[in-house]
PDB file of N, CA and C in Angstrom:
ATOM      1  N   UNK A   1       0.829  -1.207   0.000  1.00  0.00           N
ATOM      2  CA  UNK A   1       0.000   0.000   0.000  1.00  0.00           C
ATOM      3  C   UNK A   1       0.865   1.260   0.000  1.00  0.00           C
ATOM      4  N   UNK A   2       2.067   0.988   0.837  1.00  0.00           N
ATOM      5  CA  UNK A   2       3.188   2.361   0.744  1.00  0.00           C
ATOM      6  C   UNK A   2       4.162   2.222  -0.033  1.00  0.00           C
ATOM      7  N   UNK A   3       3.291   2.143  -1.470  1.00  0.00           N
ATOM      8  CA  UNK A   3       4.365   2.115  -2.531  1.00  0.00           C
ATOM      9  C   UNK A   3       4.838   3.528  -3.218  1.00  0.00           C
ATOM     10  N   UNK A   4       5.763   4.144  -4.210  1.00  0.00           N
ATOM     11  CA  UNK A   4       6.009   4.974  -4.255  1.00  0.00           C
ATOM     12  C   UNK A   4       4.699   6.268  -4.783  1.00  0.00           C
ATOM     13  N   UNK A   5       4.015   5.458  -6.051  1.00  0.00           N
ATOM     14  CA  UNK A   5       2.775   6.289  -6.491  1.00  0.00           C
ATOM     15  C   UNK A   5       1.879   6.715  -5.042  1.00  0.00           C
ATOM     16  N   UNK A   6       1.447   5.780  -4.145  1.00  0.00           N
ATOM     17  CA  UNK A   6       0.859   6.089  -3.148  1.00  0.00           C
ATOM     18  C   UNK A   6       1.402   7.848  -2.386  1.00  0.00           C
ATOM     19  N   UNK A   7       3.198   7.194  -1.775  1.00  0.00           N
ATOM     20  CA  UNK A   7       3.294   8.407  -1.546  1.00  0.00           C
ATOM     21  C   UNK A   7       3.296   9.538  -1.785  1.00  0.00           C
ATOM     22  N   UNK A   8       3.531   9.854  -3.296  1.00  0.00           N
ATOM     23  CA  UNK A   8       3.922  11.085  -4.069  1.00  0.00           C
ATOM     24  C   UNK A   8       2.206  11.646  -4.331  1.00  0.00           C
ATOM     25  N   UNK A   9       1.186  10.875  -3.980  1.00  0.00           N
ATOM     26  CA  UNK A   9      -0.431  10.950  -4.046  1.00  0.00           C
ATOM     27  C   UNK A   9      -0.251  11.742  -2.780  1.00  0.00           C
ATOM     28  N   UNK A  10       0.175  11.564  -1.763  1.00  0.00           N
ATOM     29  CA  UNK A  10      -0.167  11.710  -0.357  1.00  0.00           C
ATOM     30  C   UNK A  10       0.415  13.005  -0.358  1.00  0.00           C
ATOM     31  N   UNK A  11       1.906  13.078  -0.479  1.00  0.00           N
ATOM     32  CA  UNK A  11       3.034  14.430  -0.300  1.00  0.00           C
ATOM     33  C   UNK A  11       2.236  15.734  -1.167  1.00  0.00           C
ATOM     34  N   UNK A  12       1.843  15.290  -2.601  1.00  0.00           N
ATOM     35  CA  UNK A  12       1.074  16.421  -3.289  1.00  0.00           C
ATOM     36  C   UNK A  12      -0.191  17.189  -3.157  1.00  0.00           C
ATOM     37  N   UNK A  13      -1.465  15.977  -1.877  1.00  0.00           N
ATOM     38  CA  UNK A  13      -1.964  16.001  -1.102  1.00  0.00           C
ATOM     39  C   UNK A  13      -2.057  16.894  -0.102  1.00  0.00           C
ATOM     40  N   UNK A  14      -0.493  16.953   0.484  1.00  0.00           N
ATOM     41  CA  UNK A  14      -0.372  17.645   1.647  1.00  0.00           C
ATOM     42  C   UNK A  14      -0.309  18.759   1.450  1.00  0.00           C
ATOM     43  N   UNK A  15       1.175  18.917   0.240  1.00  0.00           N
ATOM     44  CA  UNK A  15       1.340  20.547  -0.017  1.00  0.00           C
ATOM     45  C   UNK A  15       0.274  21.129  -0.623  1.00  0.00           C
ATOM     46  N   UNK A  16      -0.667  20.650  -1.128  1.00  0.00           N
ATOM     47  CA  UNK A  16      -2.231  21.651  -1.874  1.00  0.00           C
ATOM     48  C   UNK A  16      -2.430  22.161  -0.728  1.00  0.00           C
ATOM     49  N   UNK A  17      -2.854  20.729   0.753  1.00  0.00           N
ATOM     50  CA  UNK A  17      -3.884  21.730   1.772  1.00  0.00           C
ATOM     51  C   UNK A  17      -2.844  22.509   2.039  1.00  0.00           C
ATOM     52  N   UNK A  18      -1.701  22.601   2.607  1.00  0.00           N
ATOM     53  CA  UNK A  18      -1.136  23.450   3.022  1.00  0.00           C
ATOM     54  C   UNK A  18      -0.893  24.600   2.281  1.00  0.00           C
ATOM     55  N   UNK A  19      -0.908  24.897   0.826  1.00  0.00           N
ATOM     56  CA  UNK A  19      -0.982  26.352   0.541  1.00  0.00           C
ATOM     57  C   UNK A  19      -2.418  27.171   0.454  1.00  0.00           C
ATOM     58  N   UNK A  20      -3.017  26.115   0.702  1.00  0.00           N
ATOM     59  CA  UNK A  20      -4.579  26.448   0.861  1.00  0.00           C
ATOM     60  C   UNK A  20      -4.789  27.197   1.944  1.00  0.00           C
ATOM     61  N   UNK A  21      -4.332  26.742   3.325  1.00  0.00           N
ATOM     62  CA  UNK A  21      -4.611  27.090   4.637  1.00  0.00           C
ATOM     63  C   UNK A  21      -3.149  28.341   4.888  1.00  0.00           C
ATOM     64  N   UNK A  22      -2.265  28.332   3.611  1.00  0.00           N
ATOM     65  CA  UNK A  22      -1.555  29.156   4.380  1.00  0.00           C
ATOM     66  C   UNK A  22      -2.003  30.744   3.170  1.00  0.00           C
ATOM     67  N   UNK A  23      -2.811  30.492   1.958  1.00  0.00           N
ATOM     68  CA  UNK A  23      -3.418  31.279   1.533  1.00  0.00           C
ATOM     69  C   UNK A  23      -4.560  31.870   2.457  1.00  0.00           C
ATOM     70  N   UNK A  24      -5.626  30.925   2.909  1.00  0.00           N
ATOM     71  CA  UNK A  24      -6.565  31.752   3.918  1.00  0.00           C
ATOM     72  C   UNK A  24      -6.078  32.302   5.053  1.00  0.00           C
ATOM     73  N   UNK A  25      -4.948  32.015   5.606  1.00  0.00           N
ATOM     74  CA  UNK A  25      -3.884  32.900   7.193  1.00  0.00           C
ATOM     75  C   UNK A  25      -3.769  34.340   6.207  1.00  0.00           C
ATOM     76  N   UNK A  26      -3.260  34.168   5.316  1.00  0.00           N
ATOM     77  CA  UNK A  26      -2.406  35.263   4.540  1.00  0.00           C
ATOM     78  C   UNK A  26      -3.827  36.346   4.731  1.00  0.00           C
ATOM     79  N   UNK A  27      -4.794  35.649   3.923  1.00  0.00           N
ATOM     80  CA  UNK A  27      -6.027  36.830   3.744  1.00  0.00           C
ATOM     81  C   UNK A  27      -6.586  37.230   5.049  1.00  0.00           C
ATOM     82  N   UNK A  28      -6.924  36.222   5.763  1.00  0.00           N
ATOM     83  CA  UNK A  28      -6.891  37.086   6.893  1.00  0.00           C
ATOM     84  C   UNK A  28      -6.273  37.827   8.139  1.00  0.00           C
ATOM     85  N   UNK A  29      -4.800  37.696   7.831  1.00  0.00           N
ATOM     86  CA  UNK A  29      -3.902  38.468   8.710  1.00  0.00           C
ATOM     87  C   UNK A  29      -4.334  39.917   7.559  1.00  0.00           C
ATOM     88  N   UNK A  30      -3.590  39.996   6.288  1.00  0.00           N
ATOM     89  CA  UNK A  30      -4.086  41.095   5.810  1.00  0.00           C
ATOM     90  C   UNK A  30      -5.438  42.036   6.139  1.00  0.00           C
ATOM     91  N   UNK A  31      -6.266  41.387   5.706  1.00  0.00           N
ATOM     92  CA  UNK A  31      -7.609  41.839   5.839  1.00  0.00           C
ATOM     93  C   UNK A  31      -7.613  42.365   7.565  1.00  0.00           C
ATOM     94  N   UNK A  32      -7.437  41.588   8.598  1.00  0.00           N
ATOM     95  CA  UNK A  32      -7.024  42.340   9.730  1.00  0.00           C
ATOM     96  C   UNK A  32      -6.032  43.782  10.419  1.00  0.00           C
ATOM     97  N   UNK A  33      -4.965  43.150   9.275  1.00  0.00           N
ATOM     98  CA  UNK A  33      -4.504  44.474   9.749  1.00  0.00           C
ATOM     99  C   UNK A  33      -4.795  45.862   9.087  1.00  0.00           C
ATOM    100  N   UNK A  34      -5.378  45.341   8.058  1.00  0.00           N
ATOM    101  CA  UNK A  34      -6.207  46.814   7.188  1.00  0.00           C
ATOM    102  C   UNK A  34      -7.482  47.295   7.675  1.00  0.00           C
ATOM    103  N   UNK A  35      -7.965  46.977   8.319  1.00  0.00           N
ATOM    104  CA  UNK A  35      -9.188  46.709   9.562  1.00  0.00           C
ATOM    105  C   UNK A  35      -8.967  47.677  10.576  1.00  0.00           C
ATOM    106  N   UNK A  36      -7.633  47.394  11.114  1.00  0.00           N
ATOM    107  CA  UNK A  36      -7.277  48.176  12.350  1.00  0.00           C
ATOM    108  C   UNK A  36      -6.600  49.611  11.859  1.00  0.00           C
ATOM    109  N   UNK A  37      -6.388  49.921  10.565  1.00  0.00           N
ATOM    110  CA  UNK A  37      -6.324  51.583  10.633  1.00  0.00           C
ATOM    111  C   UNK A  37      -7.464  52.465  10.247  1.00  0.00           C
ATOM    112  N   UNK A  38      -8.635  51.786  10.523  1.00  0.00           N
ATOM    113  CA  UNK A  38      -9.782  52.700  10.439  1.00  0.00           C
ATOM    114  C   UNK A  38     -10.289  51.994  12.254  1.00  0.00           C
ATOM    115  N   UNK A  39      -9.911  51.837  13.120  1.00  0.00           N
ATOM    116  CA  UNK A  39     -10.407  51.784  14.235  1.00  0.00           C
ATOM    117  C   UNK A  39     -10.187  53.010  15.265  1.00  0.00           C
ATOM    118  N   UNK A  40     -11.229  53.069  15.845  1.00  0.00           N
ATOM    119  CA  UNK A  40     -11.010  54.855  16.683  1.00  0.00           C
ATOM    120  C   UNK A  40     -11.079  54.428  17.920  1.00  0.00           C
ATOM    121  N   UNK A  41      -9.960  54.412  18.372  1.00  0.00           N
ATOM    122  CA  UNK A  41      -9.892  54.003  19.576  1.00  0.00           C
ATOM    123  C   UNK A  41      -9.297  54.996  20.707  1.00  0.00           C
TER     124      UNK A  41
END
């Protein structure tokens, strides 16, 4: 089952979610900190 096609399925797998989840951090750190120069505090 942990033959090589398997892994290179799995590794390409991983790095999608991970630029996925590190695309949605990105938008919302941005989107946050553009947020906070219209706050009147």
């Amino acid at each position: 089952m942990l033959d090589a096609a398997f892994m290179s399925h799995a590794l390409l797998w991983l790095i999608g979610a991970m630029s996925v989840c590190a695309t949605v951090v990105s938008i919302g750190a941005m989107y946050a900190m553009g947020r906070t120069a219209y706050r009147k505090d």
